[in-house]
C-alpha atoms as a PDB file:
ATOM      1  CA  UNK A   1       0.000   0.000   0.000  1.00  0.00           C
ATOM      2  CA  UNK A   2       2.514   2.343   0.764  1.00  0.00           C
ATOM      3  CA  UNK A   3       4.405   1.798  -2.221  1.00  0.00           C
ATOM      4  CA  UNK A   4       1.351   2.508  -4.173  1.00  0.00           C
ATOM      5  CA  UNK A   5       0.677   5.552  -2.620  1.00  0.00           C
ATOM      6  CA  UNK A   6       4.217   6.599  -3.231  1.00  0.00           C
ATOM      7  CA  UNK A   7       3.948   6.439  -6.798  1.00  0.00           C
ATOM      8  CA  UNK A   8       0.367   7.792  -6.863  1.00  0.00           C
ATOM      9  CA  UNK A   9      -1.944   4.869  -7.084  1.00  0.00           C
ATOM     10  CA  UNK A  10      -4.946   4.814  -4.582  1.00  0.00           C
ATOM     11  CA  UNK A  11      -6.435   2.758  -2.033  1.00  0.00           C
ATOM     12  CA  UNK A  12      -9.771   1.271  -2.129  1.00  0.00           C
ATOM     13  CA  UNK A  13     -11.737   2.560   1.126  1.00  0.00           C
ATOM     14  CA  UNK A  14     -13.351  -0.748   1.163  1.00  0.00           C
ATOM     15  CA  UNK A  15     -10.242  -2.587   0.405  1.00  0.00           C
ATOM     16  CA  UNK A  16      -8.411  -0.740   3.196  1.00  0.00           C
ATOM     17  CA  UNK A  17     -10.474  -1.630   5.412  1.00  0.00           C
ATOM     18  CA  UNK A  18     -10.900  -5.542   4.895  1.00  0.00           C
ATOM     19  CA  UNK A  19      -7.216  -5.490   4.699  1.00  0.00           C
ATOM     20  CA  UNK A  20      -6.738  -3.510   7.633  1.00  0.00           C
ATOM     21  CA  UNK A  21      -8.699  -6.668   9.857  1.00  0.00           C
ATOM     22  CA  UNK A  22      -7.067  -9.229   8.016  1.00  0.00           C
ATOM     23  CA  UNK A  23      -3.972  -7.644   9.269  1.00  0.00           C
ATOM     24  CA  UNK A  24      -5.052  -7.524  12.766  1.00  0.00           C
ATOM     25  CA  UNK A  25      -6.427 -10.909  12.243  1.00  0.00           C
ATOM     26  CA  UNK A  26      -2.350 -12.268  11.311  1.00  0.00           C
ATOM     27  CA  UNK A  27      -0.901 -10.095  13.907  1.00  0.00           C
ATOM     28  CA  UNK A  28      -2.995 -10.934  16.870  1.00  0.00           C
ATOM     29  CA  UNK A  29      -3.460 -14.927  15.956  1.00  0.00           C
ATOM     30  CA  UNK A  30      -1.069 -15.975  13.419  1.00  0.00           C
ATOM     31  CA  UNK A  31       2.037 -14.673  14.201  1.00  0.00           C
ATOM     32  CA  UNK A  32       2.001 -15.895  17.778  1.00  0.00           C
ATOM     33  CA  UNK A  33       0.950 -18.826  16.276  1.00  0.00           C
ATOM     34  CA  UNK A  34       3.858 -19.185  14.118  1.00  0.00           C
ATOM     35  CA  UNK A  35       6.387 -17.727  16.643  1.00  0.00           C
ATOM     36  CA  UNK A  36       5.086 -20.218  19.324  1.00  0.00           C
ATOM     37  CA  UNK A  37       5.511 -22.792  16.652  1.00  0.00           C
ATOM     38  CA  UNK A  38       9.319 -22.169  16.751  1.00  0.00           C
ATOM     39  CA  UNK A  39       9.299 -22.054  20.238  1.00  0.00           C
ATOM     40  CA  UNK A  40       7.265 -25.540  20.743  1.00  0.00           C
ATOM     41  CA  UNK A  41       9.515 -27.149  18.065  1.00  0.00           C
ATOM     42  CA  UNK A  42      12.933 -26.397  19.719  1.00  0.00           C
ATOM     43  CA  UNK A  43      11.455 -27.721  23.068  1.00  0.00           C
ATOM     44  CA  UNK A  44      10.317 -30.881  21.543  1.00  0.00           C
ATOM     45  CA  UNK A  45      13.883 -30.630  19.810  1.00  0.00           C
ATOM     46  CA  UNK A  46      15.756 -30.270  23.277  1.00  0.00           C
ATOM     47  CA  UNK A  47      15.748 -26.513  24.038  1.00  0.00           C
ATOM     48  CA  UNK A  48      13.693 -25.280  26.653  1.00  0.00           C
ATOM     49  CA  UNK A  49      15.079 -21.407  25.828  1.00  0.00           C
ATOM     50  CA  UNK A  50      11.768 -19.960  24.371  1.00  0.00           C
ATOM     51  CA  UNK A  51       9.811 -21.639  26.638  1.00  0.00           C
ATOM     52  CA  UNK A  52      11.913 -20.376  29.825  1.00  0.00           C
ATOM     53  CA  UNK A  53      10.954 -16.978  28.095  1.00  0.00           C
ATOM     54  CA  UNK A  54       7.218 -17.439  28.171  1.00  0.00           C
ATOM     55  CA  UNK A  55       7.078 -17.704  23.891  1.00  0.00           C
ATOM     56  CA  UNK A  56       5.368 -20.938  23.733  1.00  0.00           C
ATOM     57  CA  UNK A  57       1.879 -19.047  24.410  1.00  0.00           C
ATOM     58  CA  UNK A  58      -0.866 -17.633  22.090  1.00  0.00           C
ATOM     59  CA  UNK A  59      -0.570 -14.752  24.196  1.00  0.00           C
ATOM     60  CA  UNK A  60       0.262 -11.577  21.087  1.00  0.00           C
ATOM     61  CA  UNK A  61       1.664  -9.675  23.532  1.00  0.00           C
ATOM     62  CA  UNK A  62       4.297 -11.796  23.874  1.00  0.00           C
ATOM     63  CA  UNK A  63       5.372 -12.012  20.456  1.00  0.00           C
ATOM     64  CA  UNK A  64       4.081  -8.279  18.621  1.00  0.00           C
ATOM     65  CA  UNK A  65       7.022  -6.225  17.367  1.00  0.00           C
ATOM     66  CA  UNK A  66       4.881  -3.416  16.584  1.00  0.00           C
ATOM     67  CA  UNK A  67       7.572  -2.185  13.804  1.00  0.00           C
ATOM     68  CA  UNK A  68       7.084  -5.581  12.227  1.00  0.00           C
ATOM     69  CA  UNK A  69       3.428  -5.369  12.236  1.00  0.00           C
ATOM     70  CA  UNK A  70       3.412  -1.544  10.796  1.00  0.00           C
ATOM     71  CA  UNK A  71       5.411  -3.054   8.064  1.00  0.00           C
ATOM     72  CA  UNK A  72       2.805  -5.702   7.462  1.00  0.00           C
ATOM     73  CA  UNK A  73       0.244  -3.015   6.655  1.00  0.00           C
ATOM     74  CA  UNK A  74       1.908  -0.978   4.912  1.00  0.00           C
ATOM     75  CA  UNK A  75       4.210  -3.381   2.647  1.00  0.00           C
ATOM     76  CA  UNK A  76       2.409  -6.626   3.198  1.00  0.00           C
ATOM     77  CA  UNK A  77       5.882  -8.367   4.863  1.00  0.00           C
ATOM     78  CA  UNK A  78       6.539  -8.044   8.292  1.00  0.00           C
ATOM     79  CA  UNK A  79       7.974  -9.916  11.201  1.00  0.00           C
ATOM     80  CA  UNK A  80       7.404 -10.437  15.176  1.00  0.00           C
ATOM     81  CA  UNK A  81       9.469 -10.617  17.963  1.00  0.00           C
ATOM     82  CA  UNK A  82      12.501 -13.664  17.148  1.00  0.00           C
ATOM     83  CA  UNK A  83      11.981 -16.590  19.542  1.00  0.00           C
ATOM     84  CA  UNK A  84      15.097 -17.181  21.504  1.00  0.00           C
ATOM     85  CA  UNK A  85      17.098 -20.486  20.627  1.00  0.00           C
ATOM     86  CA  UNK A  86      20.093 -21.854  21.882  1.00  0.00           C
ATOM     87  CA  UNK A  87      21.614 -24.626  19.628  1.00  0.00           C
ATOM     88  CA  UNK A  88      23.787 -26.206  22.041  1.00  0.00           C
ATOM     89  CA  UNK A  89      20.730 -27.769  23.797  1.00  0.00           C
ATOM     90  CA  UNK A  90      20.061 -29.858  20.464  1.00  0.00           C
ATOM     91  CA  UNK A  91      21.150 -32.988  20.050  1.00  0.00           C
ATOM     92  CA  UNK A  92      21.851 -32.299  16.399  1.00  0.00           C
ATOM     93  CA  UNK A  93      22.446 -28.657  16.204  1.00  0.00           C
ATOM     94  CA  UNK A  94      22.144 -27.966  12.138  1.00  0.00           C
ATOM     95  CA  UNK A  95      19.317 -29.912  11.841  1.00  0.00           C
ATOM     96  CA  UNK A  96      17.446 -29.072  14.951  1.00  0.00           C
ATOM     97  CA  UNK A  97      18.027 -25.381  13.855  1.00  0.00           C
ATOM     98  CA  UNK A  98      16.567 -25.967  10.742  1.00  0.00           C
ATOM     99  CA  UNK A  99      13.533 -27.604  11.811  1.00  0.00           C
ATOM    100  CA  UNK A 100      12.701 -25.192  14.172  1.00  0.00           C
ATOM    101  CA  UNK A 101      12.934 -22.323  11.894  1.00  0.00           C
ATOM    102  CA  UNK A 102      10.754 -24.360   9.499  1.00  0.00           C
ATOM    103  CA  UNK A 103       7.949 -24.652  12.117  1.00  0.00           C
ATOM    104  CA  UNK A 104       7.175 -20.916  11.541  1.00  0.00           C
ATOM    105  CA  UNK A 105       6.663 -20.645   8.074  1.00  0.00           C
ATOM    106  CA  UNK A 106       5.267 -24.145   7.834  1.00  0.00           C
ATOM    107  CA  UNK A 107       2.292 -22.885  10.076  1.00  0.00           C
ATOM    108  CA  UNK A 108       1.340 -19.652   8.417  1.00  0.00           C
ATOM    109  CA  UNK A 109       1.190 -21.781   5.677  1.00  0.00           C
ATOM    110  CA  UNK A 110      -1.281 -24.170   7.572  1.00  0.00           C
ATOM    111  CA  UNK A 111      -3.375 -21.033   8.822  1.00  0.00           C
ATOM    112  CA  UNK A 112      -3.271 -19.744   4.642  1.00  0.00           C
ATOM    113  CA  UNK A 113      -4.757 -23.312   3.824  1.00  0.00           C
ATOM    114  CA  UNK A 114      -7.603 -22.995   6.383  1.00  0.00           C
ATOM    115  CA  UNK A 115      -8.421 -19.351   5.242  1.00  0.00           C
ATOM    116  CA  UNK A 116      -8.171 -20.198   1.998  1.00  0.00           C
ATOM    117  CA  UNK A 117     -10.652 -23.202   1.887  1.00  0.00           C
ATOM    118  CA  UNK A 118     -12.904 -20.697   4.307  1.00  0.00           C
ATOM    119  CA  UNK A 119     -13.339 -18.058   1.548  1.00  0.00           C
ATOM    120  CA  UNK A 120     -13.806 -21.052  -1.260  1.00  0.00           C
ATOM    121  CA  UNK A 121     -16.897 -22.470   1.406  1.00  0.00           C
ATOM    122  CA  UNK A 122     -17.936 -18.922   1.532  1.00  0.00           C
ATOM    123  CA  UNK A 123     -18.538 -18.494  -2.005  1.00  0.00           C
ATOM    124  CA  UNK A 124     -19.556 -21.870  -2.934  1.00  0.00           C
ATOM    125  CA  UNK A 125     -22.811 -21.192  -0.079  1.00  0.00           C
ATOM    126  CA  UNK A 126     -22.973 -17.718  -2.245  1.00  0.00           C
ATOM    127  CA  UNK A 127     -23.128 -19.118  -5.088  1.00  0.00           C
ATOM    128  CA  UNK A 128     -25.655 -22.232  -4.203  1.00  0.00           C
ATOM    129  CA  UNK A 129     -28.327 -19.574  -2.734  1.00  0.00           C
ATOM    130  CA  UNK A 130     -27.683 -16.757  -5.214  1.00  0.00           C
ATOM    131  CA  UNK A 131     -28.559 -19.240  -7.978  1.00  0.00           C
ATOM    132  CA  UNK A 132     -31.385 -20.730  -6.058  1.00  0.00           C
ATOM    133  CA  UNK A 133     -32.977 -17.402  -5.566  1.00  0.00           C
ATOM    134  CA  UNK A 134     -32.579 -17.418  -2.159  1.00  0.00           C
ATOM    135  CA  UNK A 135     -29.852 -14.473  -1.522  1.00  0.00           C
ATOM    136  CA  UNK A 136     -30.562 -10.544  -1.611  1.00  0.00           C
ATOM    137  CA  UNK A 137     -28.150  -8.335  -2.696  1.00  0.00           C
ATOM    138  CA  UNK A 138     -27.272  -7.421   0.771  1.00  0.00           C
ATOM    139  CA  UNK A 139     -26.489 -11.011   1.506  1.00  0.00           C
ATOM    140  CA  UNK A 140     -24.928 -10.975  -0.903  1.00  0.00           C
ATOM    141  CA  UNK A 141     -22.236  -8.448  -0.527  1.00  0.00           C
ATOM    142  CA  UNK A 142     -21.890  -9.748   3.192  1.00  0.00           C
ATOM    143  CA  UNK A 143     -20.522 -12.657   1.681  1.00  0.00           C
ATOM    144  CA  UNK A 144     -18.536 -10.939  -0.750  1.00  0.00           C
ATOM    145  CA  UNK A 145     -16.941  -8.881   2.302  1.00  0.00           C
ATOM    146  CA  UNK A 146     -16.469 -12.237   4.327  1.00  0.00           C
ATOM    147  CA  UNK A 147     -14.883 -14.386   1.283  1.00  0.00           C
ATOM    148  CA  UNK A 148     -12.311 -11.204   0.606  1.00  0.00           C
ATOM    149  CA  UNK A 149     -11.477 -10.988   4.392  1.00  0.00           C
ATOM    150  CA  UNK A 150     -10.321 -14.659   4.277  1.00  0.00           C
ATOM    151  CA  UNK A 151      -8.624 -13.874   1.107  1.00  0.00           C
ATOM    152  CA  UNK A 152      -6.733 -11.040   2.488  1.00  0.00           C
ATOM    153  CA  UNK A 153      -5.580 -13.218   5.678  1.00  0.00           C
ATOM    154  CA  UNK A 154      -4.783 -16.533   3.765  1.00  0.00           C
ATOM    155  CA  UNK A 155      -2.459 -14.138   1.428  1.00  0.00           C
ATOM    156  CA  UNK A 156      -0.956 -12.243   3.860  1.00  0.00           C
ATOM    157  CA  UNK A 157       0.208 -15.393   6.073  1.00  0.00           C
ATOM    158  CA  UNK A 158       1.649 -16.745   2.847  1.00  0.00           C
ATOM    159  CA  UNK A 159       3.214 -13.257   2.129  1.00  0.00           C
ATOM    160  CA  UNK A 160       4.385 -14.025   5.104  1.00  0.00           C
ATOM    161  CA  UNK A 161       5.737 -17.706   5.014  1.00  0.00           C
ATOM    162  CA  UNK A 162       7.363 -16.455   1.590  1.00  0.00           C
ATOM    163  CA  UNK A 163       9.249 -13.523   3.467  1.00  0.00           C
ATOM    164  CA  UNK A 164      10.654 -16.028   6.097  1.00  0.00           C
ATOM    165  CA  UNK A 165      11.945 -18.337   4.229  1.00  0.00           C
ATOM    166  CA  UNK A 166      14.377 -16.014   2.116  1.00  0.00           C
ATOM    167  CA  UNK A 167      17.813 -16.831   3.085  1.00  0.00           C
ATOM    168  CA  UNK A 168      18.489 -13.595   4.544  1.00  0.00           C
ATOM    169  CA  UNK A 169      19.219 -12.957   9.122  1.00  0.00           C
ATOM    170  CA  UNK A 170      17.025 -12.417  10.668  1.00  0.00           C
ATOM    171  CA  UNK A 171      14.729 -14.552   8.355  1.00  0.00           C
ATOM    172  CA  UNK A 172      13.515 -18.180   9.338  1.00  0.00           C
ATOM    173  CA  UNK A 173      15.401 -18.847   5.856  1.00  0.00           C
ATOM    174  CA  UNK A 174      18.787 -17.943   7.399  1.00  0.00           C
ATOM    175  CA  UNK A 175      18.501 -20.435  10.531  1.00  0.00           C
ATOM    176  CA  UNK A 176      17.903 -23.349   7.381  1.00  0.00           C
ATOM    177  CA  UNK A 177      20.972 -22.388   5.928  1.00  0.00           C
ATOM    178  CA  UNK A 178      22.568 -24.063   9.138  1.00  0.00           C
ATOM    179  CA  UNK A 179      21.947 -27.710   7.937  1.00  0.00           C
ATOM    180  CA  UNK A 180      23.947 -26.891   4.454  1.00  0.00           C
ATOM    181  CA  UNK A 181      27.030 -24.060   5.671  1.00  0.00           C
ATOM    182  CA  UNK A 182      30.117 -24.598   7.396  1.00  0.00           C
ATOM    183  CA  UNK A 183      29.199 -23.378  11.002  1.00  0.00           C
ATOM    184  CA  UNK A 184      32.614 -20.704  10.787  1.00  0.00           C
ATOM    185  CA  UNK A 185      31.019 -19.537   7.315  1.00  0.00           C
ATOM    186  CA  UNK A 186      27.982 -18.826   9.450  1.00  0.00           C
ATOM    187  CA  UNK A 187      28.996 -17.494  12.346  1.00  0.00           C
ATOM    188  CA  UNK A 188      30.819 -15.121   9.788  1.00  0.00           C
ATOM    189  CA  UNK A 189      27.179 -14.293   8.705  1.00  0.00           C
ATOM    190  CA  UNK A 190      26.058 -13.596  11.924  1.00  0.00           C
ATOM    191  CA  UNK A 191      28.563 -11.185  12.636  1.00  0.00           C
ATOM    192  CA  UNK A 192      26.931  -9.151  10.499  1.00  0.00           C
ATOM    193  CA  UNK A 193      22.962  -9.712  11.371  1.00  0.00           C
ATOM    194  CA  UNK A 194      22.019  -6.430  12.392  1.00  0.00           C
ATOM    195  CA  UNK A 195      23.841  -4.648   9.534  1.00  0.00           C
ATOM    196  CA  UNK A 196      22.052  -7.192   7.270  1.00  0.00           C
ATOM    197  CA  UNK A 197      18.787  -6.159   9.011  1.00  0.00           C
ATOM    198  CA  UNK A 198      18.800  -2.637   8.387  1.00  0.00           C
ATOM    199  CA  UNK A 199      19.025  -3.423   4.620  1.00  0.00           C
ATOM    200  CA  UNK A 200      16.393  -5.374   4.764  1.00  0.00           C
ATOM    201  CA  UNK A 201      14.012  -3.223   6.126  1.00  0.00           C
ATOM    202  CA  UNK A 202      15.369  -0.013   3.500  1.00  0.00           C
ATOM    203  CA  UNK A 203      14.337  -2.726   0.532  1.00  0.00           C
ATOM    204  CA  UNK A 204      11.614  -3.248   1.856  1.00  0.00           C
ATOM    205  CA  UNK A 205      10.648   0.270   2.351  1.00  0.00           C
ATOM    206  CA  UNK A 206      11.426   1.349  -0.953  1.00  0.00           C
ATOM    207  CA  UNK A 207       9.316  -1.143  -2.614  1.00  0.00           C
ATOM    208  CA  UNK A 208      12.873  -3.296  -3.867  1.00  0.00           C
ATOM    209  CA  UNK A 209      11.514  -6.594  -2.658  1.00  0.00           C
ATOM    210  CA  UNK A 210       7.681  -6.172  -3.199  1.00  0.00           C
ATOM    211  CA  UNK A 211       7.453  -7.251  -6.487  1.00  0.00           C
ATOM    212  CA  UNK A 212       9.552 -10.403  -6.880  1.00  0.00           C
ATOM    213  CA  UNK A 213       7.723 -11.689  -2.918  1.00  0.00           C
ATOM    214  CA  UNK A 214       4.224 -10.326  -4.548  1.00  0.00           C
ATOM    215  CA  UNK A 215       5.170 -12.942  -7.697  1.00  0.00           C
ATOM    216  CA  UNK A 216       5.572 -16.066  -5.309  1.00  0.00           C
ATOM    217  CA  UNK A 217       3.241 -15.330  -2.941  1.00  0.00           C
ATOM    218  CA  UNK A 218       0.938 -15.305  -6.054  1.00  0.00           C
ATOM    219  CA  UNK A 219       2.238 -18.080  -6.852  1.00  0.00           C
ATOM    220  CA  UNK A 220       1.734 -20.303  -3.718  1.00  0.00           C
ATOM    221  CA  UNK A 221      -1.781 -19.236  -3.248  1.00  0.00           C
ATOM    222  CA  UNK A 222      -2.680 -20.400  -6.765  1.00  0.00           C
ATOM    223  CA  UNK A 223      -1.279 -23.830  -5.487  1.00  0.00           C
ATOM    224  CA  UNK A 224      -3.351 -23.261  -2.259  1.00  0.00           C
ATOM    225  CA  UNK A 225      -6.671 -21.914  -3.647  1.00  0.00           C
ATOM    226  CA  UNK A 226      -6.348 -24.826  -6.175  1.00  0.00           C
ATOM    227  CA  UNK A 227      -6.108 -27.545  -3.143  1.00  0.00           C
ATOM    228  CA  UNK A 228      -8.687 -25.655  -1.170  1.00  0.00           C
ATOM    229  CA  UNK A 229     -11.332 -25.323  -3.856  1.00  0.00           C
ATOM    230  CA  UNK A 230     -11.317 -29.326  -4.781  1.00  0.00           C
ATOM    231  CA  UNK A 231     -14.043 -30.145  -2.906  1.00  0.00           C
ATOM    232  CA  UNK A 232     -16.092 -28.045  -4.434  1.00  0.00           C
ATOM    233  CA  UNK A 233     -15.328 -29.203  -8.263  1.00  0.00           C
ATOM    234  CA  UNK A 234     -17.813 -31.502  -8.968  1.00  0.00           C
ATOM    235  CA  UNK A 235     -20.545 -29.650  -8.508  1.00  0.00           C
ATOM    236  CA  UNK A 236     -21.596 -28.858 -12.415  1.00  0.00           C
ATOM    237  CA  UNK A 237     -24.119 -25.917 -11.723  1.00  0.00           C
ATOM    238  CA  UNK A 238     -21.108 -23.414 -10.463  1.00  0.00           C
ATOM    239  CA  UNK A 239     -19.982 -21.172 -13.278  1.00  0.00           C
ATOM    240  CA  UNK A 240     -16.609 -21.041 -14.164  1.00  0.00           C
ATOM    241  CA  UNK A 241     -15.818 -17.800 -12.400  1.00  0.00           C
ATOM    242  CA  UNK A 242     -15.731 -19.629  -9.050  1.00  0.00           C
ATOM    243  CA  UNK A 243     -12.215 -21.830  -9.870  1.00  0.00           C
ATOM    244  CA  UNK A 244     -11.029 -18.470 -10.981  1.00  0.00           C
END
């Protein structure tokens, strides 16, 4: 949004406003859900660390960076609070690391699934009564409102998963990349994390990284909307507009 407004596009009222609950809707359930997902892997993994620091709770206020979550609004990628993890408490420390920065993006993924089959159940029931007579047009545009709202979340959490899995620290992406470097090449990497954060957050201010994340976030939910509207295929009387 911001980078449209920056190069004067415009912002649909109505769109700002389903986008601006879907947001609150990722940053007050999703994200702790994903960040207590890293924390509840690395415990079952060996390492108490996040737990000690109260992060394996649904509780947001545990896990909102509110920076993060501005970002999220205004450039659809954002990030939370980092769960803290100590590797020595694994028993294999590069894999361990990796599966416990997998957790995260693996369950916003999980949460885009459910919101995506939600909004595909929402318009199939739209659909069904509008063609059976039996929806006004102000049911009708409730529906409309509640199938874009799941839209908006199940996009933005795989925005999201998208975002944290590119190979770059802070990223989820960058604690994988433990399982394949040399541990001195990546403690070399580290040394350099917060330097490598503040570029981050310039591209992504500036609109550098919105377009190439925009193209395979598209291109997950495709795969996702796809999965999630299967059980609705065999029903012959929906017109083709629905698989769309």
């Amino acid at each position: 949004m911001l980078f449209s407004l920056l190069h004067g596009g415009g912002i649909n009222a109505g769109d700002f406003l389903l986008r601006l609950a879907a947001v609150a809707f990722v940053v007050f359930l999703t994200m702790p859900v994903h960040e207590a997902a890293h924390a509840w892997m690395a415990k079952k993994l060996g390492d108490d660390t996040g737990w000690m620091h109260g992060r394996l709770t649904l509780n947001p206020l545990k896990h909102i960076d509110w920076i993060g979550a501005l970002l999220i609004l205004v450039v659809g990628f954002g990030y939370a609070k980092p769960v803290p993890v100590n590797v020595r408490n694994f028993r294999k420390p590069q894999r361990d690391m990796a599966l416990t920065a997998l957790a995260g993006p693996v369950s916003n993924l999980l949460m885009a699934t459910v919101c995506s089959f939600a909004k595909n159940l929402v318009r199939y029931i739209a659909y069904k009564l509008l063609f059976a007579g039996n929806l006004s047009d102000t049911g009708l545009d409730a529906l409309g409102l509640v199938a874009n709202f799941f839209y908006f979340a199940a996009f933005i959490n795989i925005s999201l998963a998208v975002f944290n899995l590119l190979p770059i620290p802070p990223l989820d992406g960058s604690r994988l990349l433990t399982a394949f470097l040399p541990a001195r090449i990546w403690y070399k990497i580290m040394q350099y994390e917060t330097y490598i954060r503040y570029g981050l957050l310039a591209l992504l201010l500036f609109g550098v990284l919105t377009a190439p994340l925009q193209w395979l976030a598209g291109g997950v939910e495709s795969g996702i909307n796809f999965l999630t509207g299967l059980p609705f295929r065999p029903d012959a009387s929906l017109p083709p507009a629905f698989y769309q």
